[in-house]
C-alpha atoms as a PDB file:
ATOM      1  CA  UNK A   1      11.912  33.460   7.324  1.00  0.00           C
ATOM      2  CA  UNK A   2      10.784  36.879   6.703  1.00  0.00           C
ATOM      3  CA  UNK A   3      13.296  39.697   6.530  1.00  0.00           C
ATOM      4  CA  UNK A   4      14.443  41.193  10.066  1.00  0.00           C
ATOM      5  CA  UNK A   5      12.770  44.893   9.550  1.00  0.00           C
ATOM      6  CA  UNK A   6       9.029  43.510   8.316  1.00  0.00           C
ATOM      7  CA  UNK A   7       7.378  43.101  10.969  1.00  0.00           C
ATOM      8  CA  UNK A   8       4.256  40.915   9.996  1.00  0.00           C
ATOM      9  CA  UNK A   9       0.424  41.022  11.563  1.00  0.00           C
ATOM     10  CA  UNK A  10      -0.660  38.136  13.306  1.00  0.00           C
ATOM     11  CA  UNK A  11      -3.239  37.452   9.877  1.00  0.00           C
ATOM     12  CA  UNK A  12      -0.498  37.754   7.459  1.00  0.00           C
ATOM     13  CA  UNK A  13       1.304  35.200  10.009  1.00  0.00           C
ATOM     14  CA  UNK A  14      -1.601  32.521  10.062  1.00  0.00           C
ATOM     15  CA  UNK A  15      -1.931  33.096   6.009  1.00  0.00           C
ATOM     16  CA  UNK A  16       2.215  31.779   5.736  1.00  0.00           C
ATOM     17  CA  UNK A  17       0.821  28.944   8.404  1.00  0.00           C
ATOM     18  CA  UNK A  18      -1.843  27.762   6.247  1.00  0.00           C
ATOM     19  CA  UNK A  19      -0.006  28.119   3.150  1.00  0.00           C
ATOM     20  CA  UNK A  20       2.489  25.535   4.870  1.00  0.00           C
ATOM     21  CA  UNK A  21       0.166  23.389   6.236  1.00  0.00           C
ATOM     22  CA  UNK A  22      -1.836  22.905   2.543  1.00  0.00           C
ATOM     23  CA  UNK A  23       1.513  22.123   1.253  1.00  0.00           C
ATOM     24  CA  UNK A  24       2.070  19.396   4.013  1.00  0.00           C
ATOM     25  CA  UNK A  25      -1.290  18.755   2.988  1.00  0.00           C
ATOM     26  CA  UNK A  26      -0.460  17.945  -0.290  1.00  0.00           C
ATOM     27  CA  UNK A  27       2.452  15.674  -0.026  1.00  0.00           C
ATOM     28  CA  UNK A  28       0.685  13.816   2.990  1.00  0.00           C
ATOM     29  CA  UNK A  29      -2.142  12.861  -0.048  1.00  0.00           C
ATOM     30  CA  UNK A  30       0.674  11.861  -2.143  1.00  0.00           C
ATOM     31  CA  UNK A  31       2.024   9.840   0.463  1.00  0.00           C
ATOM     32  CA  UNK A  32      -0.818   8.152   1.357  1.00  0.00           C
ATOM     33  CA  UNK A  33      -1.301   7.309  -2.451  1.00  0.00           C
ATOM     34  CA  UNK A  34       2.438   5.454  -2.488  1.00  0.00           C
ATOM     35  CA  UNK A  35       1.226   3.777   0.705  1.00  0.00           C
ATOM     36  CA  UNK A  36      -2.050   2.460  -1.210  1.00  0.00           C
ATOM     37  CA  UNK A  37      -0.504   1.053  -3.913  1.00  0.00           C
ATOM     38  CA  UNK A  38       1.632  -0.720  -1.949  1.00  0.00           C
ATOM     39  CA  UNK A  39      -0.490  -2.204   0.348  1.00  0.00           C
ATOM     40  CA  UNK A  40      -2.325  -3.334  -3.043  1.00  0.00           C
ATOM     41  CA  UNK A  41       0.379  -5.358  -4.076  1.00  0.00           C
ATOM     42  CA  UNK A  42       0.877  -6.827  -0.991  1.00  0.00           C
ATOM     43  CA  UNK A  43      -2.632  -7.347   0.275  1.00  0.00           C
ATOM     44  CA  UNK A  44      -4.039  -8.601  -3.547  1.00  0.00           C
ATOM     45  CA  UNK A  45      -1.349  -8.323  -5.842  1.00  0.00           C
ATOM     46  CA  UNK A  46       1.355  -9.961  -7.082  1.00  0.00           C
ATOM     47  CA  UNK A  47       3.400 -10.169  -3.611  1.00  0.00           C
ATOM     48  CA  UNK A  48       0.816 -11.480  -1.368  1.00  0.00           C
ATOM     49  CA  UNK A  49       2.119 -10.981   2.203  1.00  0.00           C
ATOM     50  CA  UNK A  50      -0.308 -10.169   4.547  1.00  0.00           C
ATOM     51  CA  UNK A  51       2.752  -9.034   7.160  1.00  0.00           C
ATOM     52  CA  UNK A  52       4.234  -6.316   5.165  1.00  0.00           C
ATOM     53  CA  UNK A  53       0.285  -5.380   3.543  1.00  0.00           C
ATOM     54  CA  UNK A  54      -0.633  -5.102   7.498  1.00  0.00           C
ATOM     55  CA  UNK A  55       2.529  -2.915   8.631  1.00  0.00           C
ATOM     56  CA  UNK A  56       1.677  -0.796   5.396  1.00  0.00           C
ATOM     57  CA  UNK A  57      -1.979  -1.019   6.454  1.00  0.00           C
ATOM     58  CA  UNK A  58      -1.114   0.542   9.845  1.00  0.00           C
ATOM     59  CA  UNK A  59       0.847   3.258   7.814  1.00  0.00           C
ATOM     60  CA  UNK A  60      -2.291   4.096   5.900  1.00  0.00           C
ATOM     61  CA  UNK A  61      -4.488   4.744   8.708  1.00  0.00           C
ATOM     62  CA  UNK A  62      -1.802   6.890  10.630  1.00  0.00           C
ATOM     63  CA  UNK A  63      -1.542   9.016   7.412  1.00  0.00           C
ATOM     64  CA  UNK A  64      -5.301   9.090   6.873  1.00  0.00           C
ATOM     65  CA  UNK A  65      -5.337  10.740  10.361  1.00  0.00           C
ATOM     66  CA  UNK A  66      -2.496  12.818  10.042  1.00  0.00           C
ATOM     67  CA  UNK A  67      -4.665  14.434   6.727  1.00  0.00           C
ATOM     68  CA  UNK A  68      -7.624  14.609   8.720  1.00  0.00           C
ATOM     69  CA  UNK A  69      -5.823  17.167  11.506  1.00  0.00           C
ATOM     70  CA  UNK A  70      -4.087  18.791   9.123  1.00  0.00           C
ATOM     71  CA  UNK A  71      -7.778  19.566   7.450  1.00  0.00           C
ATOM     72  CA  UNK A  72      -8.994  20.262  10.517  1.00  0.00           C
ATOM     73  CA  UNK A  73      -6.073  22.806  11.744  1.00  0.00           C
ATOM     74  CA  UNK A  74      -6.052  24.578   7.808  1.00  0.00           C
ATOM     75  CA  UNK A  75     -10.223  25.172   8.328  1.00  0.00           C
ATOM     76  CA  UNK A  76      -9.964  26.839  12.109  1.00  0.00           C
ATOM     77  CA  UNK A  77      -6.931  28.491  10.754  1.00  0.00           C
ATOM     78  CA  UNK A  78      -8.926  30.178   7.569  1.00  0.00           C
ATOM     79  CA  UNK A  79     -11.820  30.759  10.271  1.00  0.00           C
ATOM     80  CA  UNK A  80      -9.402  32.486  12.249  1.00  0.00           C
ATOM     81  CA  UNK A  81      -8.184  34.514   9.018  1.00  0.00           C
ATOM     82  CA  UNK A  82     -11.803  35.519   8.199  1.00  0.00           C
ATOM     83  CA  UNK A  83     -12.817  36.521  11.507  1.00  0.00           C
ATOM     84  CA  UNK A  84      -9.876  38.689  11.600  1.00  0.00           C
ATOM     85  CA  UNK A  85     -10.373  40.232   8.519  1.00  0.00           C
ATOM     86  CA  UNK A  86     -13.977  41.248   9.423  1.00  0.00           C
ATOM     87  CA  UNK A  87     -12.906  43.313  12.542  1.00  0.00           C
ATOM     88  CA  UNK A  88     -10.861  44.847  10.370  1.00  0.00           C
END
């Protein structure tokens, strides 16, 4: 958190937010990466078992949402950012 007697404006506020949320971002991708190559070696690899590659299959495509509204929450964020900026 930010120290007690800086008081921060609502942009710098939404710039820490999006900062956050890129860095969620990024581990979400690298998640979803693990998740991949595991469902590979279930679904077609060496393990074949098409109960754990569908579990880790259902993973996948929760993750690939969660990425997509993170995406969409960093863009209005930056929107936000801009617009603010230009009244400014």
């Amino acid at each position: 958190m930010s120290d007690s007697t800086e008081t921060k404006t609502k942009t710098d506020y939404l710039r820490d937010v999006a900062s956050q949320l890129k860095e969620m971002r990024h581990y979400a991708q690298t998640n979803t990466e693990t998740l991949s190559s595991h469902w590979l070696a279930f679904d077609a690899g060496e393990y074949k078992d098409k109960t754990n590659a569908d579990r880790i299959d259902a993973l996948l495509n929760k993750q690939g949402k969660l990425l997509e509204d993170l995406d969409a929450a960093i863009q209005d964020i930056e929107i936000e950012i801009n617009h603010s900026e230009q009244e400014s």
